[in-house]
C-alpha atoms as a PDB file:
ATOM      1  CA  UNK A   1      -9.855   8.284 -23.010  1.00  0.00           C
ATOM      2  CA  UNK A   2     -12.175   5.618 -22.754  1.00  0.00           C
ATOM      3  CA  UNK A   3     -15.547   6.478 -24.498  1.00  0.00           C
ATOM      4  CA  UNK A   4     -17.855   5.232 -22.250  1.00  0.00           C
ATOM      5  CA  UNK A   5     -18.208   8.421 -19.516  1.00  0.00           C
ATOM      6  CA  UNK A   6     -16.955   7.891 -16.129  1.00  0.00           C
ATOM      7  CA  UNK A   7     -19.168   8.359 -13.285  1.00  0.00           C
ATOM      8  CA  UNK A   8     -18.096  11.098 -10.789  1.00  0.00           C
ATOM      9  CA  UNK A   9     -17.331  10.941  -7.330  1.00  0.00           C
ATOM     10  CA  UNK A  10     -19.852  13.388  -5.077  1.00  0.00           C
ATOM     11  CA  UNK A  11     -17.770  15.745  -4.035  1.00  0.00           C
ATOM     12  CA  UNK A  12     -16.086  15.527  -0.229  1.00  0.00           C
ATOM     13  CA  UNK A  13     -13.119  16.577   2.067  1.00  0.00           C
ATOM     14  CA  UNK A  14     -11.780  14.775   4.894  1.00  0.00           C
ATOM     15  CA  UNK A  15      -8.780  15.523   7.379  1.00  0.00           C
ATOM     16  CA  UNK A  16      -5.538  13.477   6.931  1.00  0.00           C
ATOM     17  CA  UNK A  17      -4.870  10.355   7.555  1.00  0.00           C
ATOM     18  CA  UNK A  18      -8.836   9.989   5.746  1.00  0.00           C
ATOM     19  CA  UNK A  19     -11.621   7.365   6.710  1.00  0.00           C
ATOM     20  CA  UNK A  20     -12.700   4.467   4.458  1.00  0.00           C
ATOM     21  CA  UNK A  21     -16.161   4.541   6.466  1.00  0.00           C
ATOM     22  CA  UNK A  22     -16.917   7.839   6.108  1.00  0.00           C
ATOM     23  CA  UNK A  23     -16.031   7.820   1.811  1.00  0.00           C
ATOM     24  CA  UNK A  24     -19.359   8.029  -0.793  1.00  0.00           C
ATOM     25  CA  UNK A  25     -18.601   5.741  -2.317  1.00  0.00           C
ATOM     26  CA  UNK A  26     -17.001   3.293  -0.422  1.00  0.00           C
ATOM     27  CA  UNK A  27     -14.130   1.687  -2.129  1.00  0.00           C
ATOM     28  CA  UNK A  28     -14.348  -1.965  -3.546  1.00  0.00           C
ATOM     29  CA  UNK A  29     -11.760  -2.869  -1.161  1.00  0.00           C
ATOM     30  CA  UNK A  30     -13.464  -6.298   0.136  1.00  0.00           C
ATOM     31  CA  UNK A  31     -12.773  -9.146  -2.653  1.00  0.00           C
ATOM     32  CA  UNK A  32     -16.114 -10.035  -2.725  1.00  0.00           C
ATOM     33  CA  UNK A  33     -15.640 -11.663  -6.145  1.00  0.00           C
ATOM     34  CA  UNK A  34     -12.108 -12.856  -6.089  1.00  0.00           C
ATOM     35  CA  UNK A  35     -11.587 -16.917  -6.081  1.00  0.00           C
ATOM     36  CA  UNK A  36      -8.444 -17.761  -3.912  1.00  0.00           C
ATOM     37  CA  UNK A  37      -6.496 -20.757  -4.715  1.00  0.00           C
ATOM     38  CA  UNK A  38      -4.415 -21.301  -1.765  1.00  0.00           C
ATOM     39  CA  UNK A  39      -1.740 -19.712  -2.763  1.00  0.00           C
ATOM     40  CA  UNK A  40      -0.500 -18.363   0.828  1.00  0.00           C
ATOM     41  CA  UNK A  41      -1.366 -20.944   3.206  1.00  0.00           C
ATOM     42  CA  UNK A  42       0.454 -20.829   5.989  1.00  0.00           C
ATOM     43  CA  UNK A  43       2.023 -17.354   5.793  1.00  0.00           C
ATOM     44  CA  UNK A  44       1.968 -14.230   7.806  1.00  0.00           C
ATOM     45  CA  UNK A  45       2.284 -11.078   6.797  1.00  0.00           C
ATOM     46  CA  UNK A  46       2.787  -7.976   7.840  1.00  0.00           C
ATOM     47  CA  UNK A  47       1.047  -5.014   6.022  1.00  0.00           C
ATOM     48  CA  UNK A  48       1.762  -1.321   6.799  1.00  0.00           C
ATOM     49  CA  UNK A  49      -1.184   0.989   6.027  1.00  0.00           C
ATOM     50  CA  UNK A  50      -3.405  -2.012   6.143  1.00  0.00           C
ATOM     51  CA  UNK A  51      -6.685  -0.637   7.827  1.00  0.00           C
ATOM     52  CA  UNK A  52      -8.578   0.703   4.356  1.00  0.00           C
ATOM     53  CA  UNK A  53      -8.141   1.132   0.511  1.00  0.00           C
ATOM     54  CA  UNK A  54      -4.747  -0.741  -0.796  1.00  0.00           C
ATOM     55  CA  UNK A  55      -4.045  -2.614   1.835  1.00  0.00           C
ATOM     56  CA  UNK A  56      -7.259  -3.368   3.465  1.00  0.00           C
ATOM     57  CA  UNK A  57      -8.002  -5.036   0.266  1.00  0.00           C
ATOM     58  CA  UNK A  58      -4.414  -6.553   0.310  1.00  0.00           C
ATOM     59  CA  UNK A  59      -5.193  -7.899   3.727  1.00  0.00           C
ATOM     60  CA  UNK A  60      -8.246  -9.736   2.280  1.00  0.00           C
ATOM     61  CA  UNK A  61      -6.778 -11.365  -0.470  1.00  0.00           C
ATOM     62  CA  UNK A  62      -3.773 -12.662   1.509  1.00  0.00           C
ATOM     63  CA  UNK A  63      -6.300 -13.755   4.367  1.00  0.00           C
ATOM     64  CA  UNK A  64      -8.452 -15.837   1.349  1.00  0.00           C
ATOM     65  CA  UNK A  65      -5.267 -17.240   0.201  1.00  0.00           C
ATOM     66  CA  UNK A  66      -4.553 -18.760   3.666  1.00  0.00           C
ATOM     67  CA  UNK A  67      -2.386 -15.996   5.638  1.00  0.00           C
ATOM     68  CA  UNK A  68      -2.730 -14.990   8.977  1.00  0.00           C
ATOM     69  CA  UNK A  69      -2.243 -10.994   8.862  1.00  0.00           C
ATOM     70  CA  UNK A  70      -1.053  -7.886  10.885  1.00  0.00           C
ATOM     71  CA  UNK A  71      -1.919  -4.516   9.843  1.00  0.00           C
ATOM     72  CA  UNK A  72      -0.104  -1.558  10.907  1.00  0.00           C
ATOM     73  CA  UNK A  73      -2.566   2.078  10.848  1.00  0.00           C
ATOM     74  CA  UNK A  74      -1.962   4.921  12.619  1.00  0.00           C
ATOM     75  CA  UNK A  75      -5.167   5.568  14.089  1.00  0.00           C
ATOM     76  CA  UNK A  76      -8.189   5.061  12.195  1.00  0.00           C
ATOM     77  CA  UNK A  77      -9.524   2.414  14.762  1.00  0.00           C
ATOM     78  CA  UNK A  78     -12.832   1.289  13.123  1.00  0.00           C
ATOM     79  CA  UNK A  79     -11.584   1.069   9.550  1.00  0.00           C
ATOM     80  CA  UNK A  80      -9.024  -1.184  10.946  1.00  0.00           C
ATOM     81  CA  UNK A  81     -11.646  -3.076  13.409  1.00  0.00           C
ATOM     82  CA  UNK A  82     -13.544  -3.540  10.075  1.00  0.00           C
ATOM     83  CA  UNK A  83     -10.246  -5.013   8.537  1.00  0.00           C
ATOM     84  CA  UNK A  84      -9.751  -7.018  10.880  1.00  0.00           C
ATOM     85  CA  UNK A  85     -13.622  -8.502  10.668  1.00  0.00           C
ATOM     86  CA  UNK A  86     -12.621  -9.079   7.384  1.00  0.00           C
ATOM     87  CA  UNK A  87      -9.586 -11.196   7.867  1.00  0.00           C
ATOM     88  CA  UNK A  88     -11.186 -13.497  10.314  1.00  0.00           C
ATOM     89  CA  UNK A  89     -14.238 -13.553   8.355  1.00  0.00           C
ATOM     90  CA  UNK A  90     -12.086 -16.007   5.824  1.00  0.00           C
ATOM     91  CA  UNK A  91     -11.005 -18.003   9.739  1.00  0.00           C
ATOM     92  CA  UNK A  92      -7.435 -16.421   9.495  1.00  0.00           C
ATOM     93  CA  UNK A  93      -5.697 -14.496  12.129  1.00  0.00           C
ATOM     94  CA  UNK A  94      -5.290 -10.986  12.085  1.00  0.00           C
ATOM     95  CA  UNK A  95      -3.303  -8.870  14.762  1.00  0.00           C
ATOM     96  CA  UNK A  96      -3.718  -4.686  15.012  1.00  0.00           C
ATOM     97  CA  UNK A  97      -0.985  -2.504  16.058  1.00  0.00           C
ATOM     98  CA  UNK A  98      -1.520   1.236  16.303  1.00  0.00           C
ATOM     99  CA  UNK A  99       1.153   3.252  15.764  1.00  0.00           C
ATOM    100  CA  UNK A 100       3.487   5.715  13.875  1.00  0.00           C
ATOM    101  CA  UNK A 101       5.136   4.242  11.284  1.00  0.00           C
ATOM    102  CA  UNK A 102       7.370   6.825  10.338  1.00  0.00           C
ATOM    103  CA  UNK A 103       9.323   6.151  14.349  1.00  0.00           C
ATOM    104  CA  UNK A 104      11.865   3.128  14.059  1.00  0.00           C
ATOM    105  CA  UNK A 105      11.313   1.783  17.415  1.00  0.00           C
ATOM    106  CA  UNK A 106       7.548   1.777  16.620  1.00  0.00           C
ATOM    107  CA  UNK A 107       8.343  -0.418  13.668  1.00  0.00           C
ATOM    108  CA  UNK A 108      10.697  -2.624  15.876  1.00  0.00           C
ATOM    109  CA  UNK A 109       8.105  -3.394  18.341  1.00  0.00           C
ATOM    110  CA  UNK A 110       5.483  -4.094  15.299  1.00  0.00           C
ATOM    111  CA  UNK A 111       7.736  -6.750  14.027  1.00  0.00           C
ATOM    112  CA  UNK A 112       8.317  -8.480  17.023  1.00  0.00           C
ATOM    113  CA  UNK A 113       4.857  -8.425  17.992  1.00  0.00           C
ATOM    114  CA  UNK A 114       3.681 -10.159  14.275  1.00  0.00           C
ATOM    115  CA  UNK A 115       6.596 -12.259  14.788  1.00  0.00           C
ATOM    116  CA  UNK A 116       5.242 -13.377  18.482  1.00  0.00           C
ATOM    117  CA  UNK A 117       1.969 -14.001  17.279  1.00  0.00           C
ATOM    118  CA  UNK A 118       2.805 -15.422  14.404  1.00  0.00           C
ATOM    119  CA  UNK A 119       6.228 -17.525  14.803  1.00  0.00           C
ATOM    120  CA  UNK A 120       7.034 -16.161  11.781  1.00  0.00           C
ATOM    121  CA  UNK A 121       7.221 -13.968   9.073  1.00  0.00           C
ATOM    122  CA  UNK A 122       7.206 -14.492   5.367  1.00  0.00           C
ATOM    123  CA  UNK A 123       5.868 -11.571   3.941  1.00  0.00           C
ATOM    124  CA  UNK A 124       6.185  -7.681   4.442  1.00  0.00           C
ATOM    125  CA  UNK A 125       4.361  -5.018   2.538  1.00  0.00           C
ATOM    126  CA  UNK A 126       5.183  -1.736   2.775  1.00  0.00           C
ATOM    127  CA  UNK A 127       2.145   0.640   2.005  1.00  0.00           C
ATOM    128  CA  UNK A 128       1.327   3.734   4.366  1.00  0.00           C
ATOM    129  CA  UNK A 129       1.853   6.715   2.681  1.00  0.00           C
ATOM    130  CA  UNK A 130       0.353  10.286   3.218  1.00  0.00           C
ATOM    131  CA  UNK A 131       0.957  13.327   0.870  1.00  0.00           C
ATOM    132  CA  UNK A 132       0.354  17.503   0.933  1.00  0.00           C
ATOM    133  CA  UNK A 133      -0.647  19.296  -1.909  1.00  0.00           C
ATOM    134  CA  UNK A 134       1.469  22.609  -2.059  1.00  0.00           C
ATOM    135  CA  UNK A 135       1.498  24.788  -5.373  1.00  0.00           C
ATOM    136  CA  UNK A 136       5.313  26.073  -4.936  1.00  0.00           C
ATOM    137  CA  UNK A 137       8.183  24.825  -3.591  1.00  0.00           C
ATOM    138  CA  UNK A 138       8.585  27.003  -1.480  1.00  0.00           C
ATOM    139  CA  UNK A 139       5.607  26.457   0.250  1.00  0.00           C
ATOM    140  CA  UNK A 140       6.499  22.583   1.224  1.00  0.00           C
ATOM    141  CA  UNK A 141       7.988  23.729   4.826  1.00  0.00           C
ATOM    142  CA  UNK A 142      10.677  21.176   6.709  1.00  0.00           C
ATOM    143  CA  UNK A 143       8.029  19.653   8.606  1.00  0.00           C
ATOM    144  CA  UNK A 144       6.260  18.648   5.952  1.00  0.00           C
ATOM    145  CA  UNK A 145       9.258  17.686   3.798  1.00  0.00           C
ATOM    146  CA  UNK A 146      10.637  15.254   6.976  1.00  0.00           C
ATOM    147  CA  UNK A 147       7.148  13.867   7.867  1.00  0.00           C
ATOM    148  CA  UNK A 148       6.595  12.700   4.084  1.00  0.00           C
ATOM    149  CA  UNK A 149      10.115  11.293   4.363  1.00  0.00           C
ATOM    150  CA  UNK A 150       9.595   9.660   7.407  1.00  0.00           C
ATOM    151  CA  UNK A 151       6.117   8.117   6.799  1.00  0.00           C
ATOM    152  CA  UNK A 152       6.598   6.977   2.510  1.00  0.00           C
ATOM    153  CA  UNK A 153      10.282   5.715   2.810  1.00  0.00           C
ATOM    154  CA  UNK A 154      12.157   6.057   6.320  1.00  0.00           C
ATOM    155  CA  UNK A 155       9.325   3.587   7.419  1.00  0.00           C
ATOM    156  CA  UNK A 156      10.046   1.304   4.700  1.00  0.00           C
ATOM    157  CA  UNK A 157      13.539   0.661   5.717  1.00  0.00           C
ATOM    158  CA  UNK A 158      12.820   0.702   9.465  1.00  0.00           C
ATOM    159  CA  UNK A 159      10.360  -1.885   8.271  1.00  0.00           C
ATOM    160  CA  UNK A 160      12.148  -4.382   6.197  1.00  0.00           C
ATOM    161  CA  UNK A 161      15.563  -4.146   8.693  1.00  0.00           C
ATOM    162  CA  UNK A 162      13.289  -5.052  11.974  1.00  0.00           C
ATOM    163  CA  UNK A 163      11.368  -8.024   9.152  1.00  0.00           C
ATOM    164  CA  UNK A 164      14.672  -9.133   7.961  1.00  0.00           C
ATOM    165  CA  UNK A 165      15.907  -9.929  11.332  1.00  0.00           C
ATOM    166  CA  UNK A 166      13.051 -13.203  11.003  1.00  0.00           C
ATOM    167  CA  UNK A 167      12.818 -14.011   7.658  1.00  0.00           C
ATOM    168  CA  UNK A 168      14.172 -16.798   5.804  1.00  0.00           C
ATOM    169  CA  UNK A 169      14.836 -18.124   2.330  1.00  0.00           C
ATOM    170  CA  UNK A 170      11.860 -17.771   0.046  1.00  0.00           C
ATOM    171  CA  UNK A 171      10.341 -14.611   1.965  1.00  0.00           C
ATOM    172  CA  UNK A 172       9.149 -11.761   0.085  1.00  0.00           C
ATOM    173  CA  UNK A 173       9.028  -7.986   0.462  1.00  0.00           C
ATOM    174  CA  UNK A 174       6.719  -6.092  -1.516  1.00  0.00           C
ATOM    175  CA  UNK A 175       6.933  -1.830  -1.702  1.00  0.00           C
ATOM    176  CA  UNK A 176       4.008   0.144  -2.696  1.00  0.00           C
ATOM    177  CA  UNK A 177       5.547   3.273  -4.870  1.00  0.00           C
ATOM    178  CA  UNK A 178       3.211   5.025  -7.192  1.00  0.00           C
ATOM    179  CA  UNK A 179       2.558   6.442 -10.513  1.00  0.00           C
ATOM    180  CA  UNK A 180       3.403   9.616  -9.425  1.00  0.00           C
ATOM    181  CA  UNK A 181       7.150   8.067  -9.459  1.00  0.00           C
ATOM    182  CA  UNK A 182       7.416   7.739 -13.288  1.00  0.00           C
ATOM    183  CA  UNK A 183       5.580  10.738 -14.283  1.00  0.00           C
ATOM    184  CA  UNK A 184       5.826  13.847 -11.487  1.00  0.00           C
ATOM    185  CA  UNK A 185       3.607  15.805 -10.350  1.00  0.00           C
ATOM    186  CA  UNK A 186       3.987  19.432  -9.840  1.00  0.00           C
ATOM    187  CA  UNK A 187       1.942  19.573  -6.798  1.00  0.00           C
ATOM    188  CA  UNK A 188       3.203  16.871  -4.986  1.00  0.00           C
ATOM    189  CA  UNK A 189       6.775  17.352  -5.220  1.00  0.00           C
ATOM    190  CA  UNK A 190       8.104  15.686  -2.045  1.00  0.00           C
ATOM    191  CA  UNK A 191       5.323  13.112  -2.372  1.00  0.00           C
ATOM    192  CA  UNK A 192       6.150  12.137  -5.733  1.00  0.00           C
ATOM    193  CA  UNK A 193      10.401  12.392  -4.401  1.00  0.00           C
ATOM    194  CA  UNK A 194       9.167   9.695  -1.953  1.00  0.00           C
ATOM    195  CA  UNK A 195       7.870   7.401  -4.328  1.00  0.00           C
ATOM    196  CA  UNK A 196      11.062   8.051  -6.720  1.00  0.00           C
ATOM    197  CA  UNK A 197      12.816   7.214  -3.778  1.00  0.00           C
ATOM    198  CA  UNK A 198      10.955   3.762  -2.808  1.00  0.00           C
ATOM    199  CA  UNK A 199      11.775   2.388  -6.929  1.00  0.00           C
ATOM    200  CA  UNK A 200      15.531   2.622  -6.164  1.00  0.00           C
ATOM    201  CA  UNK A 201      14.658   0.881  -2.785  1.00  0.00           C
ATOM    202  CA  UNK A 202      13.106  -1.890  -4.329  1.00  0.00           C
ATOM    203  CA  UNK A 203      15.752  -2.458  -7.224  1.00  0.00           C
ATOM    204  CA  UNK A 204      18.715  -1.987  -4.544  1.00  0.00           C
ATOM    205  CA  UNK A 205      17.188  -4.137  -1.991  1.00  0.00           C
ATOM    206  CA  UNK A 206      16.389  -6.960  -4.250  1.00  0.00           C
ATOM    207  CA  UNK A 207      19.949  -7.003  -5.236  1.00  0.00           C
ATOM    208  CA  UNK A 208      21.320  -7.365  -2.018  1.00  0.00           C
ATOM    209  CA  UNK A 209      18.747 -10.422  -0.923  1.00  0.00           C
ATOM    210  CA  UNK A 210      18.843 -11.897  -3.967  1.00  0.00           C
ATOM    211  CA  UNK A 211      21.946 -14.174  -2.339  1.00  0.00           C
ATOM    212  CA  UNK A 212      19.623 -14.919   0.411  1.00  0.00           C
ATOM    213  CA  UNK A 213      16.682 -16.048  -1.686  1.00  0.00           C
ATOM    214  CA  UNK A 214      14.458 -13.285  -0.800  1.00  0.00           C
ATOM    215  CA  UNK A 215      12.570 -10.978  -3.228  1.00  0.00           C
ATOM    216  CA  UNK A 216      11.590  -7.604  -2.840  1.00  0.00           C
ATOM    217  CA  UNK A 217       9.338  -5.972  -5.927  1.00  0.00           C
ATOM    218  CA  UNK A 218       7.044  -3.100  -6.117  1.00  0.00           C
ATOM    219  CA  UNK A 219       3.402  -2.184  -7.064  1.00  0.00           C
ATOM    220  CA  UNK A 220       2.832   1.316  -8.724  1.00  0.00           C
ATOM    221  CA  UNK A 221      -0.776   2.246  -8.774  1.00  0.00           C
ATOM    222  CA  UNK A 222      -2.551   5.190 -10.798  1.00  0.00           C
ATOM    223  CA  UNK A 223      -5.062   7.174  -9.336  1.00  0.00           C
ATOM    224  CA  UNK A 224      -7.461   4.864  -6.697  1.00  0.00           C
ATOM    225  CA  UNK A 225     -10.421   5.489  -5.119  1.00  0.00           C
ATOM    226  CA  UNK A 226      -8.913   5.549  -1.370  1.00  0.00           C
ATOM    227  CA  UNK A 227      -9.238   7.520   1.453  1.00  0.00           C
ATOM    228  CA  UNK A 228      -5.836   9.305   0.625  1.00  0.00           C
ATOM    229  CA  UNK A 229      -7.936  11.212  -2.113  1.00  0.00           C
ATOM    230  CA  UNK A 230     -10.724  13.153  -0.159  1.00  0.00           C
ATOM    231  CA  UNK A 231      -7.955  13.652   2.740  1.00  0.00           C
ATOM    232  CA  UNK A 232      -5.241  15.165   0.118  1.00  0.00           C
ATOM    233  CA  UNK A 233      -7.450  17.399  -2.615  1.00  0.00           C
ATOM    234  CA  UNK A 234     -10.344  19.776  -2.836  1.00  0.00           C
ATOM    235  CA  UNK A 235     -13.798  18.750  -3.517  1.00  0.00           C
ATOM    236  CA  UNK A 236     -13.767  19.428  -7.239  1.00  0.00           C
ATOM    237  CA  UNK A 237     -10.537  17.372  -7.585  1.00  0.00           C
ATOM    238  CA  UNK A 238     -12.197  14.352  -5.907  1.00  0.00           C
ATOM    239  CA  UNK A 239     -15.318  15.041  -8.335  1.00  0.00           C
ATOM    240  CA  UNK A 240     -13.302  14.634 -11.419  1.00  0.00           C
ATOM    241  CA  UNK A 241     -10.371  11.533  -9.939  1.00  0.00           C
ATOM    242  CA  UNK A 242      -9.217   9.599 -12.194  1.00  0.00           C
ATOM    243  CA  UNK A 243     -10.755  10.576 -15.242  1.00  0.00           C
ATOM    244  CA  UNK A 244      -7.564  11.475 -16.666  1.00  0.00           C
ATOM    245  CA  UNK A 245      -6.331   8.085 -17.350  1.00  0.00           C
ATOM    246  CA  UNK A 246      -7.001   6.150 -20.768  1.00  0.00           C
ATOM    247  CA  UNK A 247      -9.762   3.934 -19.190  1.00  0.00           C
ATOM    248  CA  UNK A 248     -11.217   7.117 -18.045  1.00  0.00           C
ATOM    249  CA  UNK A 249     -11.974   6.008 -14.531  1.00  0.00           C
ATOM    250  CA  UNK A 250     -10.381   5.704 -11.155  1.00  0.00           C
ATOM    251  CA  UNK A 251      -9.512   2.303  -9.957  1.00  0.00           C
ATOM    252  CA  UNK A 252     -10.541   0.155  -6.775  1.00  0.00           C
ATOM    253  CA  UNK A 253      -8.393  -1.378  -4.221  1.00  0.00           C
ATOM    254  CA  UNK A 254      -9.816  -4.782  -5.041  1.00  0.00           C
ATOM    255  CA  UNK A 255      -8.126  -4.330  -8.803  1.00  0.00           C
ATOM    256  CA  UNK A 256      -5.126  -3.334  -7.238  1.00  0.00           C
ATOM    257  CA  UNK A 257      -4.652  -5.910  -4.622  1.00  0.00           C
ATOM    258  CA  UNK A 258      -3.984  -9.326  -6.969  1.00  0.00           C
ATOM    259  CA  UNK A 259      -0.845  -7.758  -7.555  1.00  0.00           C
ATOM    260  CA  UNK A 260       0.138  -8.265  -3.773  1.00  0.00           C
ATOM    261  CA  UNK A 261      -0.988 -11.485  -4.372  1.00  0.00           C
ATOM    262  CA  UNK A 262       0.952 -12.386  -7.597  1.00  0.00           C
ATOM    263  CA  UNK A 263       4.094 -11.195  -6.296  1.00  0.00           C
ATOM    264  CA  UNK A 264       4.015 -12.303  -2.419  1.00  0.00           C
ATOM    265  CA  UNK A 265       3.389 -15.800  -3.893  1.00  0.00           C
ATOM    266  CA  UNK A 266       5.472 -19.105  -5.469  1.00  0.00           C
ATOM    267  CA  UNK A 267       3.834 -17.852  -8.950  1.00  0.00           C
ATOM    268  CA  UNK A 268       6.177 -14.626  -9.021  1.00  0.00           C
ATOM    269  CA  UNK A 269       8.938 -16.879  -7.884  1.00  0.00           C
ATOM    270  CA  UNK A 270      11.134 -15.788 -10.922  1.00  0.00           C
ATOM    271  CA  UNK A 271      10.501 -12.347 -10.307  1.00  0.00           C
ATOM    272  CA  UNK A 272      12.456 -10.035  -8.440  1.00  0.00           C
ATOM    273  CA  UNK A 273      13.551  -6.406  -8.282  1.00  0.00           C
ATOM    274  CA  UNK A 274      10.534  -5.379 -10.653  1.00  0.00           C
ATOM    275  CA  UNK A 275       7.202  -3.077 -10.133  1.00  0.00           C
ATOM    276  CA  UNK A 276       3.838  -3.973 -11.801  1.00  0.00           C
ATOM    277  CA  UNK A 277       1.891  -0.491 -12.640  1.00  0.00           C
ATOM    278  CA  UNK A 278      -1.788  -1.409 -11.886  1.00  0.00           C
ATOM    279  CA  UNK A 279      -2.929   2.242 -13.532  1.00  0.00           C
ATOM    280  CA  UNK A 280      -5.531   2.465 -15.936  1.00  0.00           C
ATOM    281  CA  UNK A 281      -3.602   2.464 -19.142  1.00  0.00           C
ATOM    282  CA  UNK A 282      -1.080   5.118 -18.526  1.00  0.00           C
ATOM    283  CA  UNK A 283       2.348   4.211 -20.704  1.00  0.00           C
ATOM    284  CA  UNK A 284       5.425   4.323 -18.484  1.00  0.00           C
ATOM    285  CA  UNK A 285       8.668   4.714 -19.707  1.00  0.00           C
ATOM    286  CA  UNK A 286      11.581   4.028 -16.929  1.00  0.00           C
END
């Protein structure tokens, strides 16, 4: 552990899917010190779970490095209207679309609607995600085993089949598993089966476009300050998050995000089939 003591997070509960605007407090999720370089000019993406934390941050980042944006959300409409100020704030484009990502035809529509404002599109990142804490197994019913399914991975392959319908040699696909993958977690069983799940993805994916010159890689955060974490655990959970890693602190979005960066650009252009662990020092074997 890191010996400098890690501030706690007042405790706080929210109902799922969470709000970044209602969070003490808020996540760094903004870039406000990051120094682009140009290193996505003249790409749109499309980012799945884009309205806070991750991939409001994400959406940032790609919009400083020149990309015109979607974000996908399922309903938290000012956290995405704030994204979205966000985007534009750095002059790029940025397109909303409400929806369930966890229905195929949802995700069809999406695509064709990034695609239409777009003409084109070079960059997908797969990010929603929600997750139930349950103490047993037997307590995870089949609701809640097929909507974690549907939302963490079915949506991920209904996502990159509508994308890869449009892109074209040099695109890039980027999946956002989790820590949880590599080391369980007995409390999140089917949560942690759906990140599990999303590693294979990636490798298995980026073996079949590799032929077509596209890459597909993966981003496997520790615990981050988000608005998955008040929605998912009780108040003394969020009071103590993220103490448990070596640096003894949770992370932000906005350390999370240059890894969307890295990999969705020409620097990570030797890289494929791989997944950076952003994570605060935990060792991962696998």
């Amino acid at each position: 552990m890191s010996s400098v003591e890690a501030p706690s997070f007042p405790p706080q509960q929210q109902q799922q899917p969470g709000k970044e605007h209602e969070m003490q407090p808020r996540p760094e999720s903004k870039a406000e010190g990051y120094r682009p370089a140009g290193k996505l000019l003249g790409k749109a993406a499309l980012i799945s779970g884009g309205d806070s934390g991750i991939g409001r941050a994400v959406a940032v980042m790609f919009a400083k490095e020149g990309a015109d944006v979607a974000v996908l959300y399922l309903n938290e409409h000012q956290d995405a209207e704030e994204t979205r100020r966000l985007v534009e704030q750095e002059n790029r484009r940025c397109l909303l679309i409400a929806g369930d990502v966890g229905d195929s035809a949802f995700c069809e529509q999406a695509v064709r609607q990034t695609v239409e404002a777009f003409g084109h599109l070079d960059i997908l990142v797969n990010n929603a995600a929600e997750q139930h804490v349950q103490t047993r197994l037997e307590d995870i019913t089949d609701e809640q085993l097929e909507r974690t399914f549907r939302t963490n991975i079915f949506a991920y392959f209904y996502l990159a089949r509508a994308a890869l319908k449009y892109m074209r040699e040099g695109a890039t696909i980027i999946n956002t598993t989790s820590v949880t993958a590599y080391e369980g977690n007995p409390k999140l069983i089917d949560y942690a089966s759906t990140k599990g799940a999303i590693v294979a993805f990636t490798r298995s994916l980026a073996l079949a476009l590799a032929e077509r010159n596209i890459r597909v890689n993966g981003v496997a955060p520790g615990p981050i300050w988000t608005p998955l974490i008040p929605a998912t655990f009780p108040e003394e959970k969020v009071e103590q998050f993220g103490k448990n890693t070596p640096l003894g602190r949770a992370g932000q979005p906005d350390e999370v995000a240059p890894c969307y960066v890295f990999l969705a650009s020409s620097d990570a252009s030797y890289i494929s089939g791989q997944v950076l662990h952003p994570n605060g020092g935990r060792v991962i074997n696998g």
